[in-house]
Structure formats: structure tokens, C-alpha cells
N, C-alpha and C. Protein backbone atom coordinates (compact mmCIF):
# COMPACT_ATOMS: atom_id res chain seq x y z
N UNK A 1 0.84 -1.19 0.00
CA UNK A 1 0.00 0.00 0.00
C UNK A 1 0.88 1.25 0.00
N UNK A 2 0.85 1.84 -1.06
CA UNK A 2 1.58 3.49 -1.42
C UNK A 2 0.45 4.28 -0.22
N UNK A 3 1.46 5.10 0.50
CA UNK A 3 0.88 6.58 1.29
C UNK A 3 0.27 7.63 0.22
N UNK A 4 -0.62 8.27 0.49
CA UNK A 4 -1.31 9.40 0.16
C UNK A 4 -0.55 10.80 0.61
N UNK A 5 0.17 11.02 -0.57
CA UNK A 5 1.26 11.77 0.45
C UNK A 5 0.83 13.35 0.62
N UNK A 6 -0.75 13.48 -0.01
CA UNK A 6 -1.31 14.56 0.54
C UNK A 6 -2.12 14.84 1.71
N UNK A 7 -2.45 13.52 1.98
CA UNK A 7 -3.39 12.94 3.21
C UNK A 7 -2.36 12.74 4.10
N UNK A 8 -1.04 12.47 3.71
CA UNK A 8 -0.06 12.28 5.10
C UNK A 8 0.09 13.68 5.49
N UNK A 9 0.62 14.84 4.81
CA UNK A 9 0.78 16.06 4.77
C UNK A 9 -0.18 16.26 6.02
N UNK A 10 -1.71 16.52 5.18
CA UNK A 10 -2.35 17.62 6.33
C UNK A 10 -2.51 16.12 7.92
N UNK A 11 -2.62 15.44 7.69
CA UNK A 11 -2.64 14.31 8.93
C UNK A 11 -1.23 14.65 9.93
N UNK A 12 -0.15 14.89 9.43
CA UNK A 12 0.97 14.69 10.00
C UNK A 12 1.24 16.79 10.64
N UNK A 13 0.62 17.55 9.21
CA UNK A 13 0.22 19.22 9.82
C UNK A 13 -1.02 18.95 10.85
N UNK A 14 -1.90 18.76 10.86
CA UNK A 14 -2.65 18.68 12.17
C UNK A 14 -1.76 17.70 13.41
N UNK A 15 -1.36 17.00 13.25
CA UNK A 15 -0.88 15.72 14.72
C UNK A 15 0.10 17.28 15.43
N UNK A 16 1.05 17.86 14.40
CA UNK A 16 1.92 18.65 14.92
C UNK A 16 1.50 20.01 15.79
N UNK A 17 0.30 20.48 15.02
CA UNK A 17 -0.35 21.50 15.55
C UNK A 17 -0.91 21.14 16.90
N UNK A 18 -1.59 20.21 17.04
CA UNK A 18 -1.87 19.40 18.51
C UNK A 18 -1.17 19.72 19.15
N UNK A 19 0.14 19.16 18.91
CA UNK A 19 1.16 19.06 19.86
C UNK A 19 1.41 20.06 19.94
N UNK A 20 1.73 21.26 19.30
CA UNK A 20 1.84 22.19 19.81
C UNK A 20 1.78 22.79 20.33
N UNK A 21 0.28 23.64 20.74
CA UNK A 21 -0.68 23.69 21.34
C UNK A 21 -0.95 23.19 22.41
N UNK A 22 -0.30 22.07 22.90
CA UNK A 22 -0.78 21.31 24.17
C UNK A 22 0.88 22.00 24.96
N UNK A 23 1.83 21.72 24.03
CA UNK A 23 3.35 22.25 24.36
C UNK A 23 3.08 23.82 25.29
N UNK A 24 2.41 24.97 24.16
CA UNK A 24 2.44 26.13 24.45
C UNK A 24 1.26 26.20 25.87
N UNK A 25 0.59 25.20 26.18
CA UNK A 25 -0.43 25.31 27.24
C UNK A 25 0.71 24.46 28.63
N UNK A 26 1.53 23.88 28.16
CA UNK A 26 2.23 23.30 29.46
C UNK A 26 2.99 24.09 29.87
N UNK A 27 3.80 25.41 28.80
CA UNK A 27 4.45 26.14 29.34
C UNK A 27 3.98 27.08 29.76
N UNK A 28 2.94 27.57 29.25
CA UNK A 28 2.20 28.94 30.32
C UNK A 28 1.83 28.12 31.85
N UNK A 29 1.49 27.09 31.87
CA UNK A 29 0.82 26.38 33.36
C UNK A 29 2.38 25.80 34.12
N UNK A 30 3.28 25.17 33.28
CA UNK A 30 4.28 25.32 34.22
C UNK A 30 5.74 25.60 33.43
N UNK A 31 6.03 26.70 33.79
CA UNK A 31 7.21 27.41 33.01
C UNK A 31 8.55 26.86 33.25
N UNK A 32 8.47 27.13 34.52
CA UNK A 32 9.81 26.09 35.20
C UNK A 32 10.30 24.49 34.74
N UNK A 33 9.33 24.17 34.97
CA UNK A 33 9.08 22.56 34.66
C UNK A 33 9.52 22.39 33.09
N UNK A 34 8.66 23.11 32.39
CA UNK A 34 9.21 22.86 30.94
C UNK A 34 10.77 23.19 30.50
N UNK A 35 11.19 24.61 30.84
CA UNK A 35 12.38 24.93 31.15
C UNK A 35 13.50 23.97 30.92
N UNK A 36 13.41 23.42 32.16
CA UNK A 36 14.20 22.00 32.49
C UNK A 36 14.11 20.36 31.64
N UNK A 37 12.86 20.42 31.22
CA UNK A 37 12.58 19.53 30.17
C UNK A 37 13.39 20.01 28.93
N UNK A 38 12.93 20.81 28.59
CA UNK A 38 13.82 21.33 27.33
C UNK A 38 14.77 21.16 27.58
N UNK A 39 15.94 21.60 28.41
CA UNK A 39 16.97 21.63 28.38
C UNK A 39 17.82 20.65 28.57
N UNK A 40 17.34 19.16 29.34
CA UNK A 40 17.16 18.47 29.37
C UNK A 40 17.16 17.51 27.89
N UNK A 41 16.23 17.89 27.48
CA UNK A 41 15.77 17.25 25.97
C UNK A 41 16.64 17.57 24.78
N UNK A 42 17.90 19.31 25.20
CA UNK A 42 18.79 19.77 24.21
C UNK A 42 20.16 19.57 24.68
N UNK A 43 20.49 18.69 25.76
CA UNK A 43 21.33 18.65 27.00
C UNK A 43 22.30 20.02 26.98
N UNK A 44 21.37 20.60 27.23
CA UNK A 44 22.32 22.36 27.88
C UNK A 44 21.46 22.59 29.05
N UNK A 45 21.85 23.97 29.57
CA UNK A 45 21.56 24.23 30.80
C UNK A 45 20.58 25.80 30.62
N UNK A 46 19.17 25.42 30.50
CA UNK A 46 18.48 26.63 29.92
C UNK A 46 18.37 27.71 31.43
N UNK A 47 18.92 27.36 32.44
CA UNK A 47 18.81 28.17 33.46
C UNK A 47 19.36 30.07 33.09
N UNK A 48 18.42 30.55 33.70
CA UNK A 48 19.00 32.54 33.52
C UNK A 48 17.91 32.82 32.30
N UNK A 49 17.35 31.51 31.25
CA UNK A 49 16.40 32.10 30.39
C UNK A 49 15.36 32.34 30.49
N UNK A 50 14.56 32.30 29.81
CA UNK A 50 12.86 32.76 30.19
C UNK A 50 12.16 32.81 29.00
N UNK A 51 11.07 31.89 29.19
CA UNK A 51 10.07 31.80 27.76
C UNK A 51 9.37 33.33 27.75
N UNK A 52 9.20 33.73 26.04
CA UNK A 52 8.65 34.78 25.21
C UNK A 52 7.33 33.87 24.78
N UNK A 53 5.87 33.49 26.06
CA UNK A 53 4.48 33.76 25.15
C UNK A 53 3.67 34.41 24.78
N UNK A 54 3.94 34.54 23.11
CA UNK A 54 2.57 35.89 22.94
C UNK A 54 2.12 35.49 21.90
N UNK A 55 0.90 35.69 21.05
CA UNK A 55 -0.02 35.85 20.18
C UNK A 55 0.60 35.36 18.60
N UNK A 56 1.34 36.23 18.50
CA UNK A 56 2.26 36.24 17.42
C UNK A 56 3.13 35.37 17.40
N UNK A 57 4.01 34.99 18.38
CA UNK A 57 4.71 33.87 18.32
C UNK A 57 4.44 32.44 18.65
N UNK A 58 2.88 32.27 19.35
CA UNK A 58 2.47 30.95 19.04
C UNK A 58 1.89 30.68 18.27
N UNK A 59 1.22 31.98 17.38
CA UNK A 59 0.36 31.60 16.37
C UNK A 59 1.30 31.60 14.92
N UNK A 60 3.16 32.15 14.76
CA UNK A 60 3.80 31.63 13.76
C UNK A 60 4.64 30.59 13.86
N UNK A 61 4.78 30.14 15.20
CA UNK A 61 5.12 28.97 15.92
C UNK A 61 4.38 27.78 15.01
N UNK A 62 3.07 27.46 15.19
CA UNK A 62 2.02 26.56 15.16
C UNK A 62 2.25 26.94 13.51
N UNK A 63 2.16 27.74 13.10
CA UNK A 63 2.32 27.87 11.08
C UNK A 63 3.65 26.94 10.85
N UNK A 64 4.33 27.63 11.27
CA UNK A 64 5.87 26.94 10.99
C UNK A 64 6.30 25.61 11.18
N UNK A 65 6.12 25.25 12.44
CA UNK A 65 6.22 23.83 12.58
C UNK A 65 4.86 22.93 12.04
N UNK A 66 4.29 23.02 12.18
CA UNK A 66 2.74 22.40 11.24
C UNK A 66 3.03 21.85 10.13
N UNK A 67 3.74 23.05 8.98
CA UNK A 67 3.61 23.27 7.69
C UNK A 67 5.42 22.19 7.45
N UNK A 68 6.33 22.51 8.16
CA UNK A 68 7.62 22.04 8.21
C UNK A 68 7.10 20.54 7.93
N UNK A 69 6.67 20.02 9.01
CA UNK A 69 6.47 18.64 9.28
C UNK A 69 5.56 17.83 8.35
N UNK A 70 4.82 19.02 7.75
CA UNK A 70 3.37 18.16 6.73
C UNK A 70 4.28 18.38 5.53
N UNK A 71 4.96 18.73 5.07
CA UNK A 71 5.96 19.23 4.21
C UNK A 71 7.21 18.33 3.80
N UNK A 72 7.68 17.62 5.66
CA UNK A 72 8.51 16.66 5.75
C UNK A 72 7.61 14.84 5.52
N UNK A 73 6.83 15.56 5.74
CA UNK A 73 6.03 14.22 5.63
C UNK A 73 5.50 13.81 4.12
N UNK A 74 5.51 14.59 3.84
CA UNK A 74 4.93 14.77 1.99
C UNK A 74 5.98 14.57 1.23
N UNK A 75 6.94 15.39 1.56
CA UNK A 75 8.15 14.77 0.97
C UNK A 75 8.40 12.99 0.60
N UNK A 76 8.96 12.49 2.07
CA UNK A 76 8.94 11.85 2.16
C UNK A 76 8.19 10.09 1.66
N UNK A 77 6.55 10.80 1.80
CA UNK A 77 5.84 9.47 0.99
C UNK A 77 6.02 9.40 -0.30
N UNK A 78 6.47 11.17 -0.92
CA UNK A 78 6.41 10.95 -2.61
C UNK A 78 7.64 10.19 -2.92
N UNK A 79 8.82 10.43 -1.79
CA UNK A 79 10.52 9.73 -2.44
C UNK A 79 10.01 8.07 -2.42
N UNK A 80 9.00 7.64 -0.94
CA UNK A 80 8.64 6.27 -0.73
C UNK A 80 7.91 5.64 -1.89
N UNK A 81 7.05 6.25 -2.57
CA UNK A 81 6.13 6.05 -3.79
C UNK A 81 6.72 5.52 -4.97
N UNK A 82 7.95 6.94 -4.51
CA UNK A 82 8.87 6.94 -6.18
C UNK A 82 9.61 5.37 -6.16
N UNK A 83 10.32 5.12 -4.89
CA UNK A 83 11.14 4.14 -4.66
C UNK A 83 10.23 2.96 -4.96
N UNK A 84 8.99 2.56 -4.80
CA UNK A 84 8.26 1.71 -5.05
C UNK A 84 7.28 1.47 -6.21
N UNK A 85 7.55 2.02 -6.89
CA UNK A 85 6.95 2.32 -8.00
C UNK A 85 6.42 1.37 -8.70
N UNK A 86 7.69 0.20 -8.55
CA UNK A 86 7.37 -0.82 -9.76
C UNK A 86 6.53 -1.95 -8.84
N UNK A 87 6.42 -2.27 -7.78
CA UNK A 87 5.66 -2.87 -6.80
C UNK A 87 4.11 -2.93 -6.77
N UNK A 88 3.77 -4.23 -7.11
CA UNK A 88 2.11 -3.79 -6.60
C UNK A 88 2.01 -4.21 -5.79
């Protein structure tokens, strides 16, 4: 079975936007906590910084990564398609 690599797109742009969204709601509820996750998750030491949430930057946040990933994902099924081509 070949992917729908336009149906993966917006499937894989919505999953990301989710996540996003749930991301930007854990860091307004706990700032600290995430902080340390991140930094953690980039192994540096995000201590002395401080999250920037506002309007504009979660709402080109959520564009950007959305569109990146449905983009990476689209990519991807068309190279998988191509590679399989001769396969039924």
C-alpha cells in the first residue's frame, strides 16, 4: 500500500499543531518545569532564560512547525512512492 502523500501532509500538519498547542499550554501552566525539560531534551543548561508567550509567536510557531512537518512528511511518501513504483 503506497501513502497518500497529501493525506499524510495535512494528517501529519494537524498531529503537529496538537502538539503544539498542548506544548504552548504546558508552558504557560508550568514554566519552570518545561524549562528544564527542554533543556534536558537539548542537553544544555536553559537556566537565567525565560520563555517569550505571545499571540504572534504561538500563532507563527504553530504555522511553521505544522507546515515544516506536513511538508517533511509529503516529501517523504512521494521519495517512498517513487522508490516503489514498480511494486504492486
Amino acid at each position: 500500500m503506497k501513502p497518500n502523500a497529501n493525506k499524510l501532509f495535512f494528517a501529519v500538519s494537524l498531529a503537529v499543531a496538537i502538539v503544539w498547542l498542548i506544548c504552548v499550554a504546558l508552558v504557560g501552566l508550568a514554566p519552570g518545569g518545561m524549562m528544564t525539560m527542554s533543556g534536558h531534551m537539548m542537553h544544555s543548561d536553559f537556566n537565567g532564560m525565560s520563555w517569550t508567550l505571545n499571540m504572534t509567536g504561538i500563532v507563527a510557531g504553530l504555522f511553521i512547525w505544522s507546515l515544516s512537518a506536513g511538508a517533511l512528511a509529503w516529501l517523504a511518501a512521494t521519495i517512498y512512492n517513487f522508490l516503489h513504483k514498480d511494486e504492486t
